[in-house]
C-alpha atoms as a PDB file:
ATOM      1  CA  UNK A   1      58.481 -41.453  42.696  1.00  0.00           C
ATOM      2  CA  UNK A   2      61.770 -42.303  42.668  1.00  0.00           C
ATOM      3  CA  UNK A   3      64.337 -41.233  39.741  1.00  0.00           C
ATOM      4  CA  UNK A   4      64.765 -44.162  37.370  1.00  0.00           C
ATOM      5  CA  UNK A   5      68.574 -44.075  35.531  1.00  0.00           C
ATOM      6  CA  UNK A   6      69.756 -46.317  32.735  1.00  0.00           C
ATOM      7  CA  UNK A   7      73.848 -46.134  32.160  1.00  0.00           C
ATOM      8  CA  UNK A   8      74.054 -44.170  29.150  1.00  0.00           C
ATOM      9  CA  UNK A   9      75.368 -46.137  26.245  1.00  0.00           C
ATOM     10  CA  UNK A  10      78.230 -43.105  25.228  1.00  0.00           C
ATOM     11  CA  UNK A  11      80.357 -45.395  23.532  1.00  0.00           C
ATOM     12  CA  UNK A  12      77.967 -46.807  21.430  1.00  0.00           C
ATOM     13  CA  UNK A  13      76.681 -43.403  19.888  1.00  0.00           C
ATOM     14  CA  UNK A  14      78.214 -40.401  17.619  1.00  0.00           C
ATOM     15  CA  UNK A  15      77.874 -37.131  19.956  1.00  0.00           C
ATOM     16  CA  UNK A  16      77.154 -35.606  16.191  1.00  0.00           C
ATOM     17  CA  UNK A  17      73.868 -37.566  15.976  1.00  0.00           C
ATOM     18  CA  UNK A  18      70.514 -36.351  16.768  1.00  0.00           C
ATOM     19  CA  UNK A  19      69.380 -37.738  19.662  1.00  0.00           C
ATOM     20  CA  UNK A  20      65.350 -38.299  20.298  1.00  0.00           C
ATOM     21  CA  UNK A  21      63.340 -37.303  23.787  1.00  0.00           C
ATOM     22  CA  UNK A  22      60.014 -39.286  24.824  1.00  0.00           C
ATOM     23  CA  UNK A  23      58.319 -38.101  27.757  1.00  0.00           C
ATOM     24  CA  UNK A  24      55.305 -40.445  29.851  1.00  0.00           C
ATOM     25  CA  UNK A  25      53.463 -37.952  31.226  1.00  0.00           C
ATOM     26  CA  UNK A  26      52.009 -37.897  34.654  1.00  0.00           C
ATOM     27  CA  UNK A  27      50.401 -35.362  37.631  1.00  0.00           C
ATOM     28  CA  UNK A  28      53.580 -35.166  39.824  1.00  0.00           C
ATOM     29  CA  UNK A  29      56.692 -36.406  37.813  1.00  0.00           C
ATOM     30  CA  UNK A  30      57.488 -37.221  34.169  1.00  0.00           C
ATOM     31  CA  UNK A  31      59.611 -39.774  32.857  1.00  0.00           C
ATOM     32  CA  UNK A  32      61.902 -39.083  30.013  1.00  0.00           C
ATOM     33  CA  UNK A  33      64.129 -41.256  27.953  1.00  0.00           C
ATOM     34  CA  UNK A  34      66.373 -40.767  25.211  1.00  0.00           C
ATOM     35  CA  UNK A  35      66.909 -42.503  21.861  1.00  0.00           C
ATOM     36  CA  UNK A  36      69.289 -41.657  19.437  1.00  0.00           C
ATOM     37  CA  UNK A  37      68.858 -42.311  15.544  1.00  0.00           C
ATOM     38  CA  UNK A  38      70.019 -45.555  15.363  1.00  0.00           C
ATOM     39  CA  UNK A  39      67.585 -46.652  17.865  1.00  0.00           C
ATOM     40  CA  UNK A  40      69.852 -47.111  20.753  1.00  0.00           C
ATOM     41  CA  UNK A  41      68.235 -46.087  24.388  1.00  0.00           C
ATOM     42  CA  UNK A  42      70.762 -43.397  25.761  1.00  0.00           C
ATOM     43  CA  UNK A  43      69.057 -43.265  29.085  1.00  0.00           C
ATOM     44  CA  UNK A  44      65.962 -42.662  30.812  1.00  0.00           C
ATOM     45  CA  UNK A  45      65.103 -39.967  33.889  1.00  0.00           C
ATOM     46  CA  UNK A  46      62.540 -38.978  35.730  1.00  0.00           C
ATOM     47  CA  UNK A  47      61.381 -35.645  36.358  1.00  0.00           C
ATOM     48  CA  UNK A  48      59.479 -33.527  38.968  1.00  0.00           C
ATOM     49  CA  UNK A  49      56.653 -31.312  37.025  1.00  0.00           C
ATOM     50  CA  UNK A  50      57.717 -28.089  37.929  1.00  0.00           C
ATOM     51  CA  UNK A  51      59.477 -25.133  35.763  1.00  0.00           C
ATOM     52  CA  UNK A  52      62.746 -26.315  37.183  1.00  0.00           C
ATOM     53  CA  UNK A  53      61.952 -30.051  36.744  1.00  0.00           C
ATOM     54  CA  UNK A  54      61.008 -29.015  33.141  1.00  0.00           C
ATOM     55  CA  UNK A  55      64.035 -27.555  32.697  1.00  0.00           C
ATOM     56  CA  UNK A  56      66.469 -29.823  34.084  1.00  0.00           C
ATOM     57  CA  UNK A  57      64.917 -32.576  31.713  1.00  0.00           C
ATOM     58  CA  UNK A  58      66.174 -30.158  28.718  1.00  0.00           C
ATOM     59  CA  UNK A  59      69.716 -29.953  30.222  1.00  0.00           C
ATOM     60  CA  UNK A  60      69.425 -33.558  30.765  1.00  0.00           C
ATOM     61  CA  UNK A  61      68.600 -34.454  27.050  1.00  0.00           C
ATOM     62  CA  UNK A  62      70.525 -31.742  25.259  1.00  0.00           C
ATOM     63  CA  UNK A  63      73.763 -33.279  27.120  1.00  0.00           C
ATOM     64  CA  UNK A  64      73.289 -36.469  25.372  1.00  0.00           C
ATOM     65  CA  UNK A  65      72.907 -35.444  22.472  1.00  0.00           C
ATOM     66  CA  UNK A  66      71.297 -32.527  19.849  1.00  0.00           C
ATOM     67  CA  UNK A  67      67.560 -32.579  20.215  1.00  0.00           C
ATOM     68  CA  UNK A  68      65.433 -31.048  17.930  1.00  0.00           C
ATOM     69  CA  UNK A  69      62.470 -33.864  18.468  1.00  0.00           C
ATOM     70  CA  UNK A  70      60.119 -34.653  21.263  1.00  0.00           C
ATOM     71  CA  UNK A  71      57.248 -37.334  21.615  1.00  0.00           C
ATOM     72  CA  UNK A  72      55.393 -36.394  24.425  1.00  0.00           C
ATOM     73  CA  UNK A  73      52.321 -38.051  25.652  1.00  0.00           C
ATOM     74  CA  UNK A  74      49.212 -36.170  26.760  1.00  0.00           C
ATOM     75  CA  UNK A  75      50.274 -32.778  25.195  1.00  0.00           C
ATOM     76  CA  UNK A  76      46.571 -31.491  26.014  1.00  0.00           C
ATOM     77  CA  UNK A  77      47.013 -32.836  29.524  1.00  0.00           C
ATOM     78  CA  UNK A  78      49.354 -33.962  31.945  1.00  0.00           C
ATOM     79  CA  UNK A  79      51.618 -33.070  28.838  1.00  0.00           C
ATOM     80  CA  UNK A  80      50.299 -29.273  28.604  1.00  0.00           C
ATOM     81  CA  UNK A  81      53.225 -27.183  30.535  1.00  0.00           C
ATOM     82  CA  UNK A  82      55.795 -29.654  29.210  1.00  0.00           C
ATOM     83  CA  UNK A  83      55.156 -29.076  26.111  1.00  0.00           C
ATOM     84  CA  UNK A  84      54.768 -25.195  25.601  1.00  0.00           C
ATOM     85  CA  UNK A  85      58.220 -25.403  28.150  1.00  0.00           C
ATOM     86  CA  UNK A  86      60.172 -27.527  25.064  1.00  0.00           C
ATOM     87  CA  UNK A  87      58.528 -25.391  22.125  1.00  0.00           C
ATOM     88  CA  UNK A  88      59.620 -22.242  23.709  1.00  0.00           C
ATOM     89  CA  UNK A  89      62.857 -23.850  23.911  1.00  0.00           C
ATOM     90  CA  UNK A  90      62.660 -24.565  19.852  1.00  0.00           C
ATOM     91  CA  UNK A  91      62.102 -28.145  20.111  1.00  0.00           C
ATOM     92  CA  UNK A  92      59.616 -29.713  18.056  1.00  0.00           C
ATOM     93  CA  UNK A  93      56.611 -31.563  20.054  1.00  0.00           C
ATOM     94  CA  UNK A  94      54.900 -34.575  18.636  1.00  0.00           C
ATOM     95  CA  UNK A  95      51.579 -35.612  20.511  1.00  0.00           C
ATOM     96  CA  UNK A  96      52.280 -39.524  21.299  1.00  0.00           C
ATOM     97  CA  UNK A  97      49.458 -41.750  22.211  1.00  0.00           C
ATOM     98  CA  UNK A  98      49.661 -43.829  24.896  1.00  0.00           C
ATOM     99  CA  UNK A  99      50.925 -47.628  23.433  1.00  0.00           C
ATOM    100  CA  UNK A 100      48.179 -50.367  22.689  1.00  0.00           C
ATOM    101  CA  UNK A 101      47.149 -52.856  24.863  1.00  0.00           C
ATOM    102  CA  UNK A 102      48.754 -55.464  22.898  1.00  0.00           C
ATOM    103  CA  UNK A 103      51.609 -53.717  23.014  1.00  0.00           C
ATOM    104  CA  UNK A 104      52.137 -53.385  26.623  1.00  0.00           C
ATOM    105  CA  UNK A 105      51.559 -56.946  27.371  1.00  0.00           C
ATOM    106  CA  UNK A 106      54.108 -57.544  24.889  1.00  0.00           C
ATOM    107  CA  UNK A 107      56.551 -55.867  26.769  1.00  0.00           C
ATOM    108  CA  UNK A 108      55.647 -55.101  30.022  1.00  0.00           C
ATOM    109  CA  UNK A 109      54.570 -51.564  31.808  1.00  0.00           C
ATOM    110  CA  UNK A 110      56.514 -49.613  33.621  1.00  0.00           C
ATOM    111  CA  UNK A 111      56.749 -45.603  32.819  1.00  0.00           C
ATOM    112  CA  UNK A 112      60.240 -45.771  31.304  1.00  0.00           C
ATOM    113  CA  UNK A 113      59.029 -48.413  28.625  1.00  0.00           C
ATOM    114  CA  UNK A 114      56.358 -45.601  27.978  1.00  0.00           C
ATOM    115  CA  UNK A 115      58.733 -42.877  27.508  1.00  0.00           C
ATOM    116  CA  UNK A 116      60.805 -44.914  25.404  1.00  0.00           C
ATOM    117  CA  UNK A 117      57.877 -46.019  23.421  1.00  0.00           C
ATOM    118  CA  UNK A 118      56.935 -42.403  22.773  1.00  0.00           C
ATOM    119  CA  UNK A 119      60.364 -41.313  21.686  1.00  0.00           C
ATOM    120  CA  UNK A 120      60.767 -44.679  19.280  1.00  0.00           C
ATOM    121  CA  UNK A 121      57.223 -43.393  17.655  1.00  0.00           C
ATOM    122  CA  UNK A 122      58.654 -40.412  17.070  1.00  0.00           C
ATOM    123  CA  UNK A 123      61.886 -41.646  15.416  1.00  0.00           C
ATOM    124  CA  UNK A 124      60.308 -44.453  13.144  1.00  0.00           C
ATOM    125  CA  UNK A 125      57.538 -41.990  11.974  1.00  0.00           C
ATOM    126  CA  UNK A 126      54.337 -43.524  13.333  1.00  0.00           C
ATOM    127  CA  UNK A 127      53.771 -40.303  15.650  1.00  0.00           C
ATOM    128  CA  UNK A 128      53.559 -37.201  13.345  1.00  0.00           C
ATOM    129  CA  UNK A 129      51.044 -34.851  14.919  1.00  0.00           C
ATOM    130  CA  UNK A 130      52.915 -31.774  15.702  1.00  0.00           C
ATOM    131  CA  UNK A 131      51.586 -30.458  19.503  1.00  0.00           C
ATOM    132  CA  UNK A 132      50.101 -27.060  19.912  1.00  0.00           C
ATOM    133  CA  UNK A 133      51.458 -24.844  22.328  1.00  0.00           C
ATOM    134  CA  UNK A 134      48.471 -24.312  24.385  1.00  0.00           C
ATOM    135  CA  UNK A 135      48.900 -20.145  24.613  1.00  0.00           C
ATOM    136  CA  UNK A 136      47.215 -19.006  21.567  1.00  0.00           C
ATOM    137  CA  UNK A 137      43.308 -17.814  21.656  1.00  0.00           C
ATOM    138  CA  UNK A 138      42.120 -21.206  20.923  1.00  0.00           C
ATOM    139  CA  UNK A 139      43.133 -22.334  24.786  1.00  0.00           C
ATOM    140  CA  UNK A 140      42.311 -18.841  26.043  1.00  0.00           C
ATOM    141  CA  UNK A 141      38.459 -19.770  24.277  1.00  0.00           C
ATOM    142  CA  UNK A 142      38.725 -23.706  26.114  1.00  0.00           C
ATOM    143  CA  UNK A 143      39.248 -22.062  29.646  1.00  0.00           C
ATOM    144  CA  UNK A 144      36.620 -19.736  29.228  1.00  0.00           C
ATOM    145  CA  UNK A 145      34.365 -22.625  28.472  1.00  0.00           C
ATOM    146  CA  UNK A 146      35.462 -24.797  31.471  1.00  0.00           C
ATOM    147  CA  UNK A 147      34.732 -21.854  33.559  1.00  0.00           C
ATOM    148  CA  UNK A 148      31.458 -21.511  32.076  1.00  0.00           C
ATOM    149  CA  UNK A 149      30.501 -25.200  32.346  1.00  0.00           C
ATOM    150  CA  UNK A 150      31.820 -25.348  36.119  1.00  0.00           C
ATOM    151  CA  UNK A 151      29.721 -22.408  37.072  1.00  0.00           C
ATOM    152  CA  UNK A 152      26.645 -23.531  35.470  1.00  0.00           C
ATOM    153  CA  UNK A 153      26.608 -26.734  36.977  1.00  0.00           C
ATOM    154  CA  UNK A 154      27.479 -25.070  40.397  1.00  0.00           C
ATOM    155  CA  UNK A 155      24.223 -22.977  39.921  1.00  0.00           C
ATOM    156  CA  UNK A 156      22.573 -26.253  38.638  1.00  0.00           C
ATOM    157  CA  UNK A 157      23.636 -27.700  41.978  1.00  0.00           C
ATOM    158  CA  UNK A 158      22.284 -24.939  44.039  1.00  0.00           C
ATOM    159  CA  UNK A 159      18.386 -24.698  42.353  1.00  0.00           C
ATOM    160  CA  UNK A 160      18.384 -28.378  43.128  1.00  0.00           C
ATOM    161  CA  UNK A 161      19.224 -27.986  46.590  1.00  0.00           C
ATOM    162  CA  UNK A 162      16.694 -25.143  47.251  1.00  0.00           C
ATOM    163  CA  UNK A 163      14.180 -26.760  45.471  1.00  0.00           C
ATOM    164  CA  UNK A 164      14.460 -29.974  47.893  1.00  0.00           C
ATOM    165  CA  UNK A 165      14.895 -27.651  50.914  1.00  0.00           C
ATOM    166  CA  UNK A 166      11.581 -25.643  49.762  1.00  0.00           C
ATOM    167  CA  UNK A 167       9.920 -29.753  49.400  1.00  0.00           C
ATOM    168  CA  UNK A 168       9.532 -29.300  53.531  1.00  0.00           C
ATOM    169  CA  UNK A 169       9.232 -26.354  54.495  1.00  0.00           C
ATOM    170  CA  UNK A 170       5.976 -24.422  56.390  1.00  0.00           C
ATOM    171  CA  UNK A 171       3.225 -24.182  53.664  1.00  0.00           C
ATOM    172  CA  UNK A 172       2.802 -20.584  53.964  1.00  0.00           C
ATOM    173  CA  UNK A 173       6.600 -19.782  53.226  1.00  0.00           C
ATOM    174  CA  UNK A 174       6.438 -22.218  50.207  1.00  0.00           C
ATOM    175  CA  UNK A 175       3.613 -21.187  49.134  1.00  0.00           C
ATOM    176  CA  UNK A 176       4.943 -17.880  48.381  1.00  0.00           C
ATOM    177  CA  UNK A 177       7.419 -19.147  46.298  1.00  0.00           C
ATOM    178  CA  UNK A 178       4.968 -21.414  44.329  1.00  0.00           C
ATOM    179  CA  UNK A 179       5.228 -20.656  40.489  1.00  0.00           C
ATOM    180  CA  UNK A 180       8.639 -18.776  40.976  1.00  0.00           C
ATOM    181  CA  UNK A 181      11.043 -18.918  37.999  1.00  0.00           C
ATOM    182  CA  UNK A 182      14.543 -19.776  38.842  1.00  0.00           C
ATOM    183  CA  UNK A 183      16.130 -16.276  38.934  1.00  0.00           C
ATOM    184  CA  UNK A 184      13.026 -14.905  40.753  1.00  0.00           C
ATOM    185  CA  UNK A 185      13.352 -17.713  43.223  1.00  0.00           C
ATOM    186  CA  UNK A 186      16.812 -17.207  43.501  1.00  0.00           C
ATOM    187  CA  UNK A 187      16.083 -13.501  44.278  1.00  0.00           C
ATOM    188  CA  UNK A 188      13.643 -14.313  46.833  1.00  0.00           C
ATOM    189  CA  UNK A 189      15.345 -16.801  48.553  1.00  0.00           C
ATOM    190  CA  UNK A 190      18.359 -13.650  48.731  1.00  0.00           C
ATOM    191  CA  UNK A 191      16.158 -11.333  50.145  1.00  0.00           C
ATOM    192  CA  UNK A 192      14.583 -13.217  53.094  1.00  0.00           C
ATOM    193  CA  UNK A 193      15.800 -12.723  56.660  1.00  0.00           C
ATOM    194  CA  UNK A 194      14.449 -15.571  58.977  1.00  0.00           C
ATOM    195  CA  UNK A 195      16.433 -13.989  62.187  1.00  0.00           C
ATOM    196  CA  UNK A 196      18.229 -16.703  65.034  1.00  0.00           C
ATOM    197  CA  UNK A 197      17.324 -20.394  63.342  1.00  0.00           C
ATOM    198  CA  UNK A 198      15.652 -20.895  66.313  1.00  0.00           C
ATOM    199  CA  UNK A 199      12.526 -22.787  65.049  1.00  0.00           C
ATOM    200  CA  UNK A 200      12.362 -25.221  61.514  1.00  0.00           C
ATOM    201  CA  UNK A 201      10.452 -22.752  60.037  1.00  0.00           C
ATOM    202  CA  UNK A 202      13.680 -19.926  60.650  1.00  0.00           C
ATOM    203  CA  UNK A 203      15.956 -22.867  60.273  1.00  0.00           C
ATOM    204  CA  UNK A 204      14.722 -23.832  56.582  1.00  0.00           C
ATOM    205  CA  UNK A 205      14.067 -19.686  55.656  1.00  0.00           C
ATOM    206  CA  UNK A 206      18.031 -19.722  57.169  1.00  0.00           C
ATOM    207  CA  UNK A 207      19.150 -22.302  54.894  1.00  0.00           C
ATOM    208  CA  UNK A 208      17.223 -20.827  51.705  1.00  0.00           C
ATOM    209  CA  UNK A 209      18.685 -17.519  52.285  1.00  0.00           C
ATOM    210  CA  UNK A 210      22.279 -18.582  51.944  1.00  0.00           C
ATOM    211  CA  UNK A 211      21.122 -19.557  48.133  1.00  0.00           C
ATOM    212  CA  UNK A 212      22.748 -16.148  47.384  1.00  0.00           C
ATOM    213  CA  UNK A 213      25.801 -17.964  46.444  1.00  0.00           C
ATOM    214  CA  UNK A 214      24.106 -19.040  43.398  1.00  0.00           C
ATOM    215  CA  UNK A 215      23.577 -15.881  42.353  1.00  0.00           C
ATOM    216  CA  UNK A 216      27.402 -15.278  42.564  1.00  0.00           C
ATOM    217  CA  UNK A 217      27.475 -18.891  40.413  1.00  0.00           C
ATOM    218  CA  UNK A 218      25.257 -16.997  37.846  1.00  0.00           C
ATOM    219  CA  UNK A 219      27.273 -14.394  37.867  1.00  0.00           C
ATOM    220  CA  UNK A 220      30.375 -16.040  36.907  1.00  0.00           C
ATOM    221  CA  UNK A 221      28.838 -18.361  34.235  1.00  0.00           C
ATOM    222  CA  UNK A 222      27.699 -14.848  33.073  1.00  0.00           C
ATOM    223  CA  UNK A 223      30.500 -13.407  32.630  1.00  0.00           C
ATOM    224  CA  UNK A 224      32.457 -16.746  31.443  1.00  0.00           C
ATOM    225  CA  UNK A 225      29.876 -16.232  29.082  1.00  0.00           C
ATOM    226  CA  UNK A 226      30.489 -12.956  27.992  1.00  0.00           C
ATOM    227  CA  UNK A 227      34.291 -13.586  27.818  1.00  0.00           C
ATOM    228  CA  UNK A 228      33.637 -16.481  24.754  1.00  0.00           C
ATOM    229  CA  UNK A 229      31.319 -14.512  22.699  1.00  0.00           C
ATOM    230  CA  UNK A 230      33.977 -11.297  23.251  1.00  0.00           C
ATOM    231  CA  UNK A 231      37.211 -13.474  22.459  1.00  0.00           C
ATOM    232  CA  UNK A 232      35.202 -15.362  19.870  1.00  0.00           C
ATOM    233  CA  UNK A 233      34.453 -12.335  18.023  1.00  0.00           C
ATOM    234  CA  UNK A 234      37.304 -10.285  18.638  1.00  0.00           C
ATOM    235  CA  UNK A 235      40.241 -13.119  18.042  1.00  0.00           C
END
């Protein structure tokens, strides 16, 4: 994405007055803009969304003006490393929603509308919800969960997959996995060693055999597991 520049307005600001940063937040750059107190757009950048993008948005803003404010949108998102990047820095994050529908048709979309959207909900008061840095044992607790719900559904994934691979296979092999819970299945399944896949029978013993990666699945949820009870008890 190309950067996007307005001319900065110098003449028509105090360099005394607070000036007010609004970030649209996206995967691969950010767009920023910057409004002072009087409401008058300063200019508006955008950003690659890496530590020294991050950074260069700060020296960007700060030389237009003092900035203690920031309206950021998707602070839980896109927003996440932006945000704990300007709170380290001691500016104050407000989580901006994205505008209304009515809104945008009213005047237009483009990203540096958005940014200066967020940073003129920031100034006129309608954003207020200070942002959360994202580092604390609360996010430590959400990552555990994702793990946990990633790895569950991995070894969700895998039990289906034997299951229809054990639907055709030679009677007398599925037959001895008839009535098998899960983790004993999964166990047997581990444990079998069908030689060259030379014939279906070896081909579809072959294929249940590499189900051991489940078990590794199981292991992780586990242990993803174990890390949310012992943070949750120990924060």
């Amino acid at each position: 994405m190309s950067s996007m520049s307005h001319p900065p307005v110098a003449q028509q600001r105090d360099t005394a007055d607070e000036v007010i940063l609004g970030v649209d937040t996206h995967k691969d750059v950010h767009v920023a803009a910057a409004v002072n107190i009087h409401g008058v757009l300063l200019d508006s950048r955008s950003f690659p969304t890496t530590a020294e993008g991050y950074q260069a948005m700060l020296n960007w803003a700060i030389a237009l003006g003092p900035i203690r404010r920031a309206g950021v949108e998707g602070t839980h998102s896109y927003g996440a490393a932006l945000t704990r990047h300007l709170l380290t820095a001691g500016i104050g994050v407000i989580e901006v929603n994205q505008p209304d529908k009515a809104h945008r048709r009213r005047r237009g979309k483009t990203d540096a509308i958005d940014a200066e959207a967020a940073a003129r909900a920031v100034l006129s008061g309608r954003a207020t919800a200070l942002a959360k840095a994202g580092d604390g044992h609360v996010e430590r607790i959400r990552l555990f969960k994702l793990a946990k719900a990633s790895a569950t559904k991995s070894r969700a994934q895998a039990i289906n997959q034997l299951k229809a691979v054990l639907v055709g296979v030679d009677p007398a092999l599925r037959d001895s996995m008839t009535g098998l819970s899960n983790p004993k299945l999964i166990r047997r399944c581990a444990d079998l060693d069908p030689g060259q896949p030379d014939t279906p029978t070896a081909a579809a013993a072959y294929t249940l055999g590499l189900t051991r990666f489940d078990g590794h699945s199981r292991s992780g949820a586990g242990r993803s597991r174990e890390d949310v009870q012992h943070h949750g008890e120990h924060g």
